[in-house]
PDB file of N, CA and C in Angstrom:
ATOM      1  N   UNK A   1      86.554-117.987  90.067  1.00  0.00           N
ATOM      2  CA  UNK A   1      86.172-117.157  88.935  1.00  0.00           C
ATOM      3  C   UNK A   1      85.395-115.953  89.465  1.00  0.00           C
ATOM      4  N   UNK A   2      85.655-114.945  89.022  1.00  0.00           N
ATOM      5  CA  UNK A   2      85.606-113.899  89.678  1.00  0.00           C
ATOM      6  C   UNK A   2      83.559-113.704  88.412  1.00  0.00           C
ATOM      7  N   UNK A   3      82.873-112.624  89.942  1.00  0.00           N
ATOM      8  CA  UNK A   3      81.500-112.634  89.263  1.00  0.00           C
ATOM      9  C   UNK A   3      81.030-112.019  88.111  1.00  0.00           C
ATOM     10  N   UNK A   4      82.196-110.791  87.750  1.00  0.00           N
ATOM     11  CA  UNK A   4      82.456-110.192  86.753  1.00  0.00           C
ATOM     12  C   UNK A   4      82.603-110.939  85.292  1.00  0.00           C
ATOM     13  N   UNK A   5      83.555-112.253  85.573  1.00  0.00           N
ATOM     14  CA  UNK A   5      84.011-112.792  84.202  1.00  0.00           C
ATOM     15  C   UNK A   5      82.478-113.748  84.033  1.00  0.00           C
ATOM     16  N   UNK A   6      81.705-113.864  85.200  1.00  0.00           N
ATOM     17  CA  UNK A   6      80.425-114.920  84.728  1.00  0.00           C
ATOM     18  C   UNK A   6      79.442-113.838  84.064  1.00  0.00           C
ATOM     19  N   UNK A   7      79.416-112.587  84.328  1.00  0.00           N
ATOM     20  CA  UNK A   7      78.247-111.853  83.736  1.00  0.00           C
ATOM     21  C   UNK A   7      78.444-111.876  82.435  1.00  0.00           C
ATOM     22  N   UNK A   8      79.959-111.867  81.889  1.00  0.00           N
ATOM     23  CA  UNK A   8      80.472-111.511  80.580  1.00  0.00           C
ATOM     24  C   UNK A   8      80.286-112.808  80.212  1.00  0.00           C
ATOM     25  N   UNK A   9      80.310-114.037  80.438  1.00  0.00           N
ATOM     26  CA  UNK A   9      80.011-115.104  79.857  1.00  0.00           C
ATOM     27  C   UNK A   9      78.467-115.035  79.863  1.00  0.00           C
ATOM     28  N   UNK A  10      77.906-114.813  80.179  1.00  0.00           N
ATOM     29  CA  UNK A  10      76.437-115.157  80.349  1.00  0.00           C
ATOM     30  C   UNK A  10      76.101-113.821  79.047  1.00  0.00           C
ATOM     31  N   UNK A  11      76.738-112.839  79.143  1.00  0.00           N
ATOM     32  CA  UNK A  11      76.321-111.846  78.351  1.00  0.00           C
ATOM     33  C   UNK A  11      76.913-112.483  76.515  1.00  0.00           C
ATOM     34  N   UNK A  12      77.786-112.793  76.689  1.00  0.00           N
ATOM     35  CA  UNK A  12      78.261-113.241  75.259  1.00  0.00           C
ATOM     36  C   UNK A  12      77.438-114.701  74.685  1.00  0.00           C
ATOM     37  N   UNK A  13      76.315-115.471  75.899  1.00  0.00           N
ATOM     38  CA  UNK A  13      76.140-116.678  75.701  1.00  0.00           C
ATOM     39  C   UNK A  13      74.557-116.120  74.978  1.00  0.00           C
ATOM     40  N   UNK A  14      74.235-115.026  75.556  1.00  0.00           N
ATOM     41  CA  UNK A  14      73.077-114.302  75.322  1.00  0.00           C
ATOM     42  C   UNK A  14      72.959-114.083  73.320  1.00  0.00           C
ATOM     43  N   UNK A  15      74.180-113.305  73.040  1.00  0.00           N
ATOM     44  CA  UNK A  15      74.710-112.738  72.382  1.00  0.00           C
ATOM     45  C   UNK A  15      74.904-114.234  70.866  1.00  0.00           C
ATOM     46  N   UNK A  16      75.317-114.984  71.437  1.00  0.00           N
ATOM     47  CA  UNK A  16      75.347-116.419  70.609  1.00  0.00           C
ATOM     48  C   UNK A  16      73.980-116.962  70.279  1.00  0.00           C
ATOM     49  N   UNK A  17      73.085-116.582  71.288  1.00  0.00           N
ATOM     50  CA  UNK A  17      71.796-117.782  70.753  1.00  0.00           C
ATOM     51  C   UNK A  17      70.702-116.122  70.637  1.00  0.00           C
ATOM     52  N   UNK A  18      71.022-115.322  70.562  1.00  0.00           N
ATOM     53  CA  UNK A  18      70.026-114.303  69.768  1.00  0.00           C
ATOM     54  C   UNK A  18      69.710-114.876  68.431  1.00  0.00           C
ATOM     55  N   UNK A  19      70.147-115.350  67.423  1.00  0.00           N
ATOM     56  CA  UNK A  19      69.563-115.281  65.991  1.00  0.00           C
ATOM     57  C   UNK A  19      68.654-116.407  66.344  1.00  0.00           C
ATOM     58  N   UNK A  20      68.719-117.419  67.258  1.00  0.00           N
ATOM     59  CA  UNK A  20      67.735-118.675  67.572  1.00  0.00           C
ATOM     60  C   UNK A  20      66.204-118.176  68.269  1.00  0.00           C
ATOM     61  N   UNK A  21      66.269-116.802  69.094  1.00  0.00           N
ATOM     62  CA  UNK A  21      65.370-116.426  70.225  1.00  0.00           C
ATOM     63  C   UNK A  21      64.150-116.928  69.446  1.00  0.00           C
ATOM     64  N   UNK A  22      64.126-116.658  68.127  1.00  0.00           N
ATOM     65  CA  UNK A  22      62.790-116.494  67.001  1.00  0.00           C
ATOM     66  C   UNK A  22      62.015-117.897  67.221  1.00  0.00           C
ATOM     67  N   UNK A  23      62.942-118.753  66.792  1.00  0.00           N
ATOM     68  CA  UNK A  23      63.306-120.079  66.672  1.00  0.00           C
ATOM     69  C   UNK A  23      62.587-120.674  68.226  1.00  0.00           C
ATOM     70  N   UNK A  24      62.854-119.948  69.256  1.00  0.00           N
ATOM     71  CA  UNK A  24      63.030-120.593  70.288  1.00  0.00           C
ATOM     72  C   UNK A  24      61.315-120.293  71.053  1.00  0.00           C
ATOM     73  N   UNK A  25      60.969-118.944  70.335  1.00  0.00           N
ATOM     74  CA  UNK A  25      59.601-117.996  70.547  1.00  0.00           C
ATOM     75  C   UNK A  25      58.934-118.964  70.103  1.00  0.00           C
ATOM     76  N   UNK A  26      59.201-119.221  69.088  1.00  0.00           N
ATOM     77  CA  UNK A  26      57.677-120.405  68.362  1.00  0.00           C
ATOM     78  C   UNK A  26      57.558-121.347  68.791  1.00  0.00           C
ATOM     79  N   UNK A  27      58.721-122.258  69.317  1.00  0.00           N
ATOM     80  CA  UNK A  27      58.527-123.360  69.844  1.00  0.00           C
ATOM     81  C   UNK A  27      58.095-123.492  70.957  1.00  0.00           C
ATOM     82  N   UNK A  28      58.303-122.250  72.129  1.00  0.00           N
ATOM     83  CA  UNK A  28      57.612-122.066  72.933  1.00  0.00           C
ATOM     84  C   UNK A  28      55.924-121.985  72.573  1.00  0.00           C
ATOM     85  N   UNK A  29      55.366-121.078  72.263  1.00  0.00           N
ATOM     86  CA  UNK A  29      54.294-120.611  71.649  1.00  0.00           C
ATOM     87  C   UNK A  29      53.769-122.073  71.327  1.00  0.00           C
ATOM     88  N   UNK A  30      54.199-122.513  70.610  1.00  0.00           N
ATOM     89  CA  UNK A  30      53.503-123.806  70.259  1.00  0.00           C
ATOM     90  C   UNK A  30      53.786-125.067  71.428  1.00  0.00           C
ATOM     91  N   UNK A  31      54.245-124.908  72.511  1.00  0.00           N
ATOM     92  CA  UNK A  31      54.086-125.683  73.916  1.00  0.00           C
ATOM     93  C   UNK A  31      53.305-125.241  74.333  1.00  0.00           C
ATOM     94  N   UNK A  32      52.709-124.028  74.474  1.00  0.00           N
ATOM     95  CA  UNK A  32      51.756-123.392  75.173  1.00  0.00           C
ATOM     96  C   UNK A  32      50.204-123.467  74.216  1.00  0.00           C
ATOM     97  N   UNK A  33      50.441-123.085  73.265  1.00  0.00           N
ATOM     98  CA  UNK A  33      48.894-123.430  72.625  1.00  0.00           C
ATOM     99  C   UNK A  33      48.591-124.716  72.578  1.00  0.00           C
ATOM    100  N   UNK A  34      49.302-125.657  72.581  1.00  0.00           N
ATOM    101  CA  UNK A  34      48.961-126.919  72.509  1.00  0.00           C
ATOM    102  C   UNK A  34      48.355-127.604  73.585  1.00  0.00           C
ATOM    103  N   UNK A  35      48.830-127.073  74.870  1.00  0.00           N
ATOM    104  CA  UNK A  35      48.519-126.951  76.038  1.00  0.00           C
ATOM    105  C   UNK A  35      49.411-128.422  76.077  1.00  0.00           C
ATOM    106  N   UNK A  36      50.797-128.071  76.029  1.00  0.00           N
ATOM    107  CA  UNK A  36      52.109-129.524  76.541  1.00  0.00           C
ATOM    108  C   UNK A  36      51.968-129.152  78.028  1.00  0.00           C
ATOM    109  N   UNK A  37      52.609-127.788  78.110  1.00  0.00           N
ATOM    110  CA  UNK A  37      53.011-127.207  78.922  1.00  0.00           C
ATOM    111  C   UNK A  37      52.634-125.602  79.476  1.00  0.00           C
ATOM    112  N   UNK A  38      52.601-125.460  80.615  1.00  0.00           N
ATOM    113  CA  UNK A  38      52.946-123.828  80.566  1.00  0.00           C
ATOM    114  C   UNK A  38      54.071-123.353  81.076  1.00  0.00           C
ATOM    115  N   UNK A  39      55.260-124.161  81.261  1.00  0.00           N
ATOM    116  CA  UNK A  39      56.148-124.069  81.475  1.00  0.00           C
ATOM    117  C   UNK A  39      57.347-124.718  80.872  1.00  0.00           C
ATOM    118  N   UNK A  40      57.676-123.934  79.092  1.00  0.00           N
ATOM    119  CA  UNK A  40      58.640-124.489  78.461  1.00  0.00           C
ATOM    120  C   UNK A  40      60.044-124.032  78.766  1.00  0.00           C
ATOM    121  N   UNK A  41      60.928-125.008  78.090  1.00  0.00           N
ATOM    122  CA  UNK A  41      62.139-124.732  78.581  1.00  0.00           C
ATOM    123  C   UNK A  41      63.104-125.042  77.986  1.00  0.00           C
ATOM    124  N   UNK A  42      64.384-124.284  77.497  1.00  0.00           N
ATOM    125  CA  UNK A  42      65.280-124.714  76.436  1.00  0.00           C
ATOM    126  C   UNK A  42      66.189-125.008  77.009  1.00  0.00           C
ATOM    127  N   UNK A  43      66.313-125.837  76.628  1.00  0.00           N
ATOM    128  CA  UNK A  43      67.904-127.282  76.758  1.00  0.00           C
ATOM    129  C   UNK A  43      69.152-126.718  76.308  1.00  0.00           C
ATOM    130  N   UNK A  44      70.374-125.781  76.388  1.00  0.00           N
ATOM    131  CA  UNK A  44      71.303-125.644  75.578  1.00  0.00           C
ATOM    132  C   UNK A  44      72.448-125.824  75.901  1.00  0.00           C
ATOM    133  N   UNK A  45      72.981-126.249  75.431  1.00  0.00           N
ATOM    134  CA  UNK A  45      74.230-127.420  75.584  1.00  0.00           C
ATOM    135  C   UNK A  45      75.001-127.459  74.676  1.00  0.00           C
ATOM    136  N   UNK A  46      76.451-128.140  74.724  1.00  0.00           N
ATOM    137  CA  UNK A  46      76.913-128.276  73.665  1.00  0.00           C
ATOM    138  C   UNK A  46      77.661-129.514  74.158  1.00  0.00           C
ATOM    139  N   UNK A  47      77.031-130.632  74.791  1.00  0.00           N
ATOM    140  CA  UNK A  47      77.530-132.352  75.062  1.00  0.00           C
ATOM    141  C   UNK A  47      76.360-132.550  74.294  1.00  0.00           C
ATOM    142  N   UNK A  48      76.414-133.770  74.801  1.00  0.00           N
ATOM    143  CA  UNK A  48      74.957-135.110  74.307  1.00  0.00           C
ATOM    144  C   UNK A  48      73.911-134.819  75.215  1.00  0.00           C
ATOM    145  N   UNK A  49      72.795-134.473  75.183  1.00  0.00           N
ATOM    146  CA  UNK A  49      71.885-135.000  76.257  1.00  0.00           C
ATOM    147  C   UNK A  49      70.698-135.521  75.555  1.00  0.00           C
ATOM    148  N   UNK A  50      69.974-136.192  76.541  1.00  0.00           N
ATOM    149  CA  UNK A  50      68.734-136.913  76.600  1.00  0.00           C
ATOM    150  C   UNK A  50      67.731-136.217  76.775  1.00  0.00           C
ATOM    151  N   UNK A  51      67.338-134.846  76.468  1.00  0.00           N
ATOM    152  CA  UNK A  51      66.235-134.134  77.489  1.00  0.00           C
ATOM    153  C   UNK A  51      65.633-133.580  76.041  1.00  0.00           C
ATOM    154  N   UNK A  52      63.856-133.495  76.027  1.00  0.00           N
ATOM    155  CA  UNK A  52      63.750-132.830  75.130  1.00  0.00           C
ATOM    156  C   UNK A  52      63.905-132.841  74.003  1.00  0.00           C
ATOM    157  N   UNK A  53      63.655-132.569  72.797  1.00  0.00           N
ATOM    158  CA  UNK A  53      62.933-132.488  71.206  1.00  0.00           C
ATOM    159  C   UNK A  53      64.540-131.322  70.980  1.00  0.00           C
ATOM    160  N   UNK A  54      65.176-132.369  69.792  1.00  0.00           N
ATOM    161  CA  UNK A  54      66.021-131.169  69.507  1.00  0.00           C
ATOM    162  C   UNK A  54      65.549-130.106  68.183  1.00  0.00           C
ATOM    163  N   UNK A  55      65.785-129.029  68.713  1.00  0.00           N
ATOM    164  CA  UNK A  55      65.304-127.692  67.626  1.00  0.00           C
ATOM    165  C   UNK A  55      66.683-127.036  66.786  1.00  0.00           C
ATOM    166  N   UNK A  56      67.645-127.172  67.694  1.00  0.00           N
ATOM    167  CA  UNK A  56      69.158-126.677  66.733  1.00  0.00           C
ATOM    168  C   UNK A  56      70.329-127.868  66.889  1.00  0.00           C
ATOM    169  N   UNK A  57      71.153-128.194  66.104  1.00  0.00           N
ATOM    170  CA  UNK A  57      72.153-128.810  66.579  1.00  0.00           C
ATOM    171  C   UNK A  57      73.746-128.513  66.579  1.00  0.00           C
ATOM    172  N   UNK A  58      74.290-128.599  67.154  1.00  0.00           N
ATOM    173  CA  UNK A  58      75.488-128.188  67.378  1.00  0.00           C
ATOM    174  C   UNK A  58      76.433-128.762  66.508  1.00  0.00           C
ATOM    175  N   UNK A  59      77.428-127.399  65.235  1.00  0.00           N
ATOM    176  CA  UNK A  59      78.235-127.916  64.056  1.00  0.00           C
ATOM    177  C   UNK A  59      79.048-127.538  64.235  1.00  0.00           C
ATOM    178  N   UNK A  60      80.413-127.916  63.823  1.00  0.00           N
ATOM    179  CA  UNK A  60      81.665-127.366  63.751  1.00  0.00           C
ATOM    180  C   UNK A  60      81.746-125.971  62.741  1.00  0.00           C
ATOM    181  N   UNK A  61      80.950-126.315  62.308  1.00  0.00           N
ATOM    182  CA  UNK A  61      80.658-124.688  61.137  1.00  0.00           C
ATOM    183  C   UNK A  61      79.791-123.846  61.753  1.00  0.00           C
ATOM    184  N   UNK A  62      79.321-123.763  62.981  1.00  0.00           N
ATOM    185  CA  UNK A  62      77.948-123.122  63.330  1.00  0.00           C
ATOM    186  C   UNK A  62      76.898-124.045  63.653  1.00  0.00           C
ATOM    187  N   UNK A  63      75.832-123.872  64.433  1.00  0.00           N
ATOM    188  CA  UNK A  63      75.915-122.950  65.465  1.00  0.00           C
ATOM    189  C   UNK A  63      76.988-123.511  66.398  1.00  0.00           C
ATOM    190  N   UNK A  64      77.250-122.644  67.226  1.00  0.00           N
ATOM    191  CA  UNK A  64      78.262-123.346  68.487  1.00  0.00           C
ATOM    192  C   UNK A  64      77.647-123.847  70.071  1.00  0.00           C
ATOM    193  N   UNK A  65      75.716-124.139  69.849  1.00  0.00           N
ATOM    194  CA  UNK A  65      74.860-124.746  70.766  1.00  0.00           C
ATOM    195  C   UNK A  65      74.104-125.319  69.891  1.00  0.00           C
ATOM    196  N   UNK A  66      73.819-126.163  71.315  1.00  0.00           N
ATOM    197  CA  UNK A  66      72.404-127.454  70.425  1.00  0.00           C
ATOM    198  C   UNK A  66      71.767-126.795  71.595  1.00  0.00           C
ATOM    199  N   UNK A  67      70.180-126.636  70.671  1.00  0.00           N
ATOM    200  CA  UNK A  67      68.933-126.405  72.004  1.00  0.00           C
ATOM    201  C   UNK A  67      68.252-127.163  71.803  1.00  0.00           C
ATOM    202  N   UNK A  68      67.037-128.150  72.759  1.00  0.00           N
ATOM    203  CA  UNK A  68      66.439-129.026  72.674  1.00  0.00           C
ATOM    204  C   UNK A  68      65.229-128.018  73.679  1.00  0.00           C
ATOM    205  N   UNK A  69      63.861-128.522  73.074  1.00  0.00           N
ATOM    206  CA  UNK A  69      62.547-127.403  73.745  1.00  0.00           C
ATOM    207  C   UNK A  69      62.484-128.939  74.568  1.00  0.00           C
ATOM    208  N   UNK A  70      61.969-128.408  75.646  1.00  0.00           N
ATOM    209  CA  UNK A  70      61.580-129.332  77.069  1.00  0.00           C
ATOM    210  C   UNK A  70      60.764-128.548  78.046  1.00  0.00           C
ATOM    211  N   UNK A  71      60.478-129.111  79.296  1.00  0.00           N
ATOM    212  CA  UNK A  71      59.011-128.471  79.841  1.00  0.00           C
ATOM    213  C   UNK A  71      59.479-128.772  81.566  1.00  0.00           C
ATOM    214  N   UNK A  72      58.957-127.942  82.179  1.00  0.00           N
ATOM    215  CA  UNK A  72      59.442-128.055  83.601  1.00  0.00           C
ATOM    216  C   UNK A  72      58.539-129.416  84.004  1.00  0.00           C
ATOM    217  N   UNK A  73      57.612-130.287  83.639  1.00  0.00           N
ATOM    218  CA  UNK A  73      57.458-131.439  83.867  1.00  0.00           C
ATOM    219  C   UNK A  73      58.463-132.520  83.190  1.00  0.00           C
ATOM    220  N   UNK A  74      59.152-132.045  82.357  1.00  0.00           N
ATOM    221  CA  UNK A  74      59.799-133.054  81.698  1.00  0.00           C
ATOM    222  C   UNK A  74      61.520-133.141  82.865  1.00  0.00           C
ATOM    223  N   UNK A  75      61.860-131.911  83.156  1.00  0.00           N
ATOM    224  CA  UNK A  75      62.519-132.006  83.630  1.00  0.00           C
ATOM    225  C   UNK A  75      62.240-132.095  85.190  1.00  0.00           C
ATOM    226  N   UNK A  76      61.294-132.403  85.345  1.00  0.00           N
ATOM    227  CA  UNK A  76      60.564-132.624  86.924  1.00  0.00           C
ATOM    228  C   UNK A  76      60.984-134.561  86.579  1.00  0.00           C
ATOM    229  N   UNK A  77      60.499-134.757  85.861  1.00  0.00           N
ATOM    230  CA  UNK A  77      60.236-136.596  85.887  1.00  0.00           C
ATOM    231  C   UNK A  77      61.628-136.815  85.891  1.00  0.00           C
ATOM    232  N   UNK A  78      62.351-136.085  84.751  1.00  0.00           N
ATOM    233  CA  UNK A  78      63.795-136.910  84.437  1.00  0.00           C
ATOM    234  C   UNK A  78      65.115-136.400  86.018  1.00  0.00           C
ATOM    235  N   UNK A  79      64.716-135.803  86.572  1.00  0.00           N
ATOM    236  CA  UNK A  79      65.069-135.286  88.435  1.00  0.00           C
ATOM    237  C   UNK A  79      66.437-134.459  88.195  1.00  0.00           C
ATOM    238  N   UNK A  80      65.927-133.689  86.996  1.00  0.00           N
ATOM    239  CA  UNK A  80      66.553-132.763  87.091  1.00  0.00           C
ATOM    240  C   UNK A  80      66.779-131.387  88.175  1.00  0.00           C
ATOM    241  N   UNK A  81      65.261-131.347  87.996  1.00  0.00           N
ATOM    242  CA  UNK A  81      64.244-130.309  89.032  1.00  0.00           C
ATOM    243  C   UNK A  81      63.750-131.387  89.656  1.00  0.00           C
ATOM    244  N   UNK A  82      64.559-131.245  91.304  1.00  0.00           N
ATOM    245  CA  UNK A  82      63.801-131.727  92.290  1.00  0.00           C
ATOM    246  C   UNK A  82      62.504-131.925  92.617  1.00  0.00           C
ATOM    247  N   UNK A  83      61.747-132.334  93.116  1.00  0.00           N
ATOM    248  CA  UNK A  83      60.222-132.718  92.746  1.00  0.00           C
ATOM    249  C   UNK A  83      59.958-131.595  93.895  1.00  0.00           C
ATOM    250  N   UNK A  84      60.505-131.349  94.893  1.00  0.00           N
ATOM    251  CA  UNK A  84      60.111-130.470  96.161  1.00  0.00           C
ATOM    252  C   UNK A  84      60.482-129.257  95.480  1.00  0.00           C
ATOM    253  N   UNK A  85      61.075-129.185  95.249  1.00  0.00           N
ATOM    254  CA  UNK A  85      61.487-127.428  94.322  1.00  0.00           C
ATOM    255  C   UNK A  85      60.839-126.795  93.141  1.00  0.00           C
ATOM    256  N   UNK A  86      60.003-128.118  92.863  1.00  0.00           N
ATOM    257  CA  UNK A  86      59.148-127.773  91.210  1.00  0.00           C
ATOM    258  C   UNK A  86      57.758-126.164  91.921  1.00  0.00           C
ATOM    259  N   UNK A  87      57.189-126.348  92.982  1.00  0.00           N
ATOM    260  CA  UNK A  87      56.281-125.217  93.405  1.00  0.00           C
ATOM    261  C   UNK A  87      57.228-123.996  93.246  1.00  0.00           C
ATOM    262  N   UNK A  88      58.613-124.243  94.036  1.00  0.00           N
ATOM    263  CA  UNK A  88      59.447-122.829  94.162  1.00  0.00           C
ATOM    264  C   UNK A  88      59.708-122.395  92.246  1.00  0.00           C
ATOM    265  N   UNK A  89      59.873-123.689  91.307  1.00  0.00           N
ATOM    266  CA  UNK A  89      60.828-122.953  90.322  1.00  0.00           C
ATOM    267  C   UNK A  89      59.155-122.321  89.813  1.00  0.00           C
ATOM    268  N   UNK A  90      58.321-122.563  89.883  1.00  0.00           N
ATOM    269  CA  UNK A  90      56.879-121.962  89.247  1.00  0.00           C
ATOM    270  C   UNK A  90      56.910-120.309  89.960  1.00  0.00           C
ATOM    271  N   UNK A  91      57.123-120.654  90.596  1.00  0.00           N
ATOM    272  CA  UNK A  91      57.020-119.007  91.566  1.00  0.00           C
ATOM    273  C   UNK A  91      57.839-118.097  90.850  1.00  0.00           C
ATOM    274  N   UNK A  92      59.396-118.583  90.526  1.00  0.00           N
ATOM    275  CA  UNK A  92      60.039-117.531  89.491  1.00  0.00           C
ATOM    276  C   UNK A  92      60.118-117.691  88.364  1.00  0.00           C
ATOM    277  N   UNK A  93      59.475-118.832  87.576  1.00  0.00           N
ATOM    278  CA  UNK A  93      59.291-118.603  85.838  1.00  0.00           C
ATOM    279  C   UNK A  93      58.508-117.449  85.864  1.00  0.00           C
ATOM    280  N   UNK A  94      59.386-116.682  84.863  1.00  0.00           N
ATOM    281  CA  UNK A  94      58.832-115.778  84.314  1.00  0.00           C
ATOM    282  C   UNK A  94      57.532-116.198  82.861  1.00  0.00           C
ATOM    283  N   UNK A  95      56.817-114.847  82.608  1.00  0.00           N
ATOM    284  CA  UNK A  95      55.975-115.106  82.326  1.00  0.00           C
ATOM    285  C   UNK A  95      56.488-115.514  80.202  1.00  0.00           C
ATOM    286  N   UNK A  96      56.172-116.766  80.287  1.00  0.00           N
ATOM    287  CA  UNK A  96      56.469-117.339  78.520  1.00  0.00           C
ATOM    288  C   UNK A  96      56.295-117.044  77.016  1.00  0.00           C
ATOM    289  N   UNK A  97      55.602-115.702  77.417  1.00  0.00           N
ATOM    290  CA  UNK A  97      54.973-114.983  75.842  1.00  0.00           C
ATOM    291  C   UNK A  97      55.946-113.727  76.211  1.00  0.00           C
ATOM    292  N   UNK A  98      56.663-113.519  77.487  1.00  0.00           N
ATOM    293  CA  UNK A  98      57.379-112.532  77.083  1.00  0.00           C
ATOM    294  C   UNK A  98      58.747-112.928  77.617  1.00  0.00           C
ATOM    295  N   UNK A  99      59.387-113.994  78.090  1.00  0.00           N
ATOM    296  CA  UNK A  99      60.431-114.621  78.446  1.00  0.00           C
ATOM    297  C   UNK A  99      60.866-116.037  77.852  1.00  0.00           C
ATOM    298  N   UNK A 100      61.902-115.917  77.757  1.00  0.00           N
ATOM    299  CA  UNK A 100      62.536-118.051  77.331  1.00  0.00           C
ATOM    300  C   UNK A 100      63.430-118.011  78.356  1.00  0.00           C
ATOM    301  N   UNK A 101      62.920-119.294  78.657  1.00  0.00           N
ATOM    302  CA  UNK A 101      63.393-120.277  80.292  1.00  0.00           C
ATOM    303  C   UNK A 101      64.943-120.805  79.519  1.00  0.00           C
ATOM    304  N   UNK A 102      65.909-120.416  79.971  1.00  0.00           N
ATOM    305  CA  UNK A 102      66.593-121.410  79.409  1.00  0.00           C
ATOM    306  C   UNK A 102      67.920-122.185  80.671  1.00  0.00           C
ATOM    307  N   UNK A 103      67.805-123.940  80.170  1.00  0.00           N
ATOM    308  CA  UNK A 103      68.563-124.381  81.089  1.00  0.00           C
ATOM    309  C   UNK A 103      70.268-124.502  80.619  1.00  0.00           C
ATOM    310  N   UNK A 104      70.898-123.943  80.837  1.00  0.00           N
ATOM    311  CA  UNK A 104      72.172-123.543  80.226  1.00  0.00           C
ATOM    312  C   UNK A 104      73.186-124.863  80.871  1.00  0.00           C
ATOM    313  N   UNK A 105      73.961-125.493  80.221  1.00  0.00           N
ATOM    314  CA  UNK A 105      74.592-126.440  80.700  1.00  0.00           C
ATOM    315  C   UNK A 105      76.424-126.199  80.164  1.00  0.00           C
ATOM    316  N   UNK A 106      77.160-125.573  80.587  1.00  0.00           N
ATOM    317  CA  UNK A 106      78.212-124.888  80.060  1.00  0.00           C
ATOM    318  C   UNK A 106      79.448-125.323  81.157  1.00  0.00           C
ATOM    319  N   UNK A 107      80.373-124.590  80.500  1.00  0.00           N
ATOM    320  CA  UNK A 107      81.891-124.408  81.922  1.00  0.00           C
ATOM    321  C   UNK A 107      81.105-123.791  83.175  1.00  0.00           C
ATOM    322  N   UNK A 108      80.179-123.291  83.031  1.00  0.00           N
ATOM    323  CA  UNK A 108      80.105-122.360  84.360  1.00  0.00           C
ATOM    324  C   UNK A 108      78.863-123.089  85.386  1.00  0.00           C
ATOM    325  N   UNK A 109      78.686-124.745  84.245  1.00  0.00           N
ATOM    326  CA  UNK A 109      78.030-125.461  85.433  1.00  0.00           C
ATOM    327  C   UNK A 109      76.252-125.511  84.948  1.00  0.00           C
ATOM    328  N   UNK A 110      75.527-125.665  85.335  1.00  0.00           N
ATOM    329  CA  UNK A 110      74.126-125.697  84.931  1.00  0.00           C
ATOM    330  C   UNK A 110      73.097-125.023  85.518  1.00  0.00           C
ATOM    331  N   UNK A 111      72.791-123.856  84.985  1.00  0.00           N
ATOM    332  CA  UNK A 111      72.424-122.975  85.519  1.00  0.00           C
ATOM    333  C   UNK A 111      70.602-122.619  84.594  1.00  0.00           C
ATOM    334  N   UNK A 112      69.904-122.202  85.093  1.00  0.00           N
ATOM    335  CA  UNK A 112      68.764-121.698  84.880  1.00  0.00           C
ATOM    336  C   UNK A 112      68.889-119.676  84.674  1.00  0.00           C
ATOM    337  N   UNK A 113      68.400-119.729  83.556  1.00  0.00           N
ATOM    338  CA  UNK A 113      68.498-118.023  83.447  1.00  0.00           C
ATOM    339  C   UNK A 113      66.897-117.529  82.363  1.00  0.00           C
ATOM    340  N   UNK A 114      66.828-116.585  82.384  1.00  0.00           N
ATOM    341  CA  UNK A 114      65.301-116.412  81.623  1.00  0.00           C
ATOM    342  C   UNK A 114      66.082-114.975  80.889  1.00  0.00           C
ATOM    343  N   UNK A 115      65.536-115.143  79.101  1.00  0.00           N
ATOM    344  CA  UNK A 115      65.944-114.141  78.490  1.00  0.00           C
ATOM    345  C   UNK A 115      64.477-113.006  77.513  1.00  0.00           C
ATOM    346  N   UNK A 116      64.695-112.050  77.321  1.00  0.00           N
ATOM    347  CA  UNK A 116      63.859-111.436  76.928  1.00  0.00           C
ATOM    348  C   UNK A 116      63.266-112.001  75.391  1.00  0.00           C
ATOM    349  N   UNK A 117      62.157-112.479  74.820  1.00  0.00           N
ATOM    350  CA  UNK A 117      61.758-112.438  73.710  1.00  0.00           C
ATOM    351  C   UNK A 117      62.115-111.819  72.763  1.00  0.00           C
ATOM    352  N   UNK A 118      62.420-111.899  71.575  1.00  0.00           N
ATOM    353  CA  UNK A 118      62.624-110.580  70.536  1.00  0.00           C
ATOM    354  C   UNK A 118      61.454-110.120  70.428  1.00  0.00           C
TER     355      UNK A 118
END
């Protein structure tokens, strides 16, 4: 797959979970004031998983993702995130009042990407 057709997927996947970002801001926001985490993280998928508090769910009418809010410790325990790699992924989370962590689980494999806040 050529790197071109992944930007355009990643750009249209962007493009799909915009009306959620809001959705996705607060729930962050409220991991962080609560003091869960300072490192939240959205689950989005469209199988079954086990990870995380679900916030949207995935319908044949809409939306066409389920996101579940989760926390780089949560996905540290469940070995998702290697336990030796958890210092490195802290180094590039971006900062959470102006970014969403999100762990993307799609055709193109499971990937980590960070999107701008509305």
């Amino acid at each position: 797959m050529s790197d071109h057709s992944d930007r355009y997927k990643y750009h249209q996947l962007e493009e799909e979970l915009k009306p959620y970002t809001g959705l996705m801001g607060k729930a962050a926001d409220s991991i962080l004031d609560q003091d869960i985490s300072n490192y939240p993280i959205f689950v989005v998928h469209q199988h079954q998983v086990d990870i995380g508090i679900p916030l949207l769910v995935k319908k044949p009418e809409g939306p066409k993702w389920s996101i579940h809010a989760s926390t780089l410790e949560e996905l540290a325990t469940k070995n998702v995130i290697e336990m030796s790699r958890v210092d490195n992924f802290r180094k590039v989370y971006k900062d959470p009042r102006e970014h969403l962590c999100l762990f993307v689980l799609s055709e193109l494999g499971a990937n980590f990407i960070f999107v701008p806040r509305a």
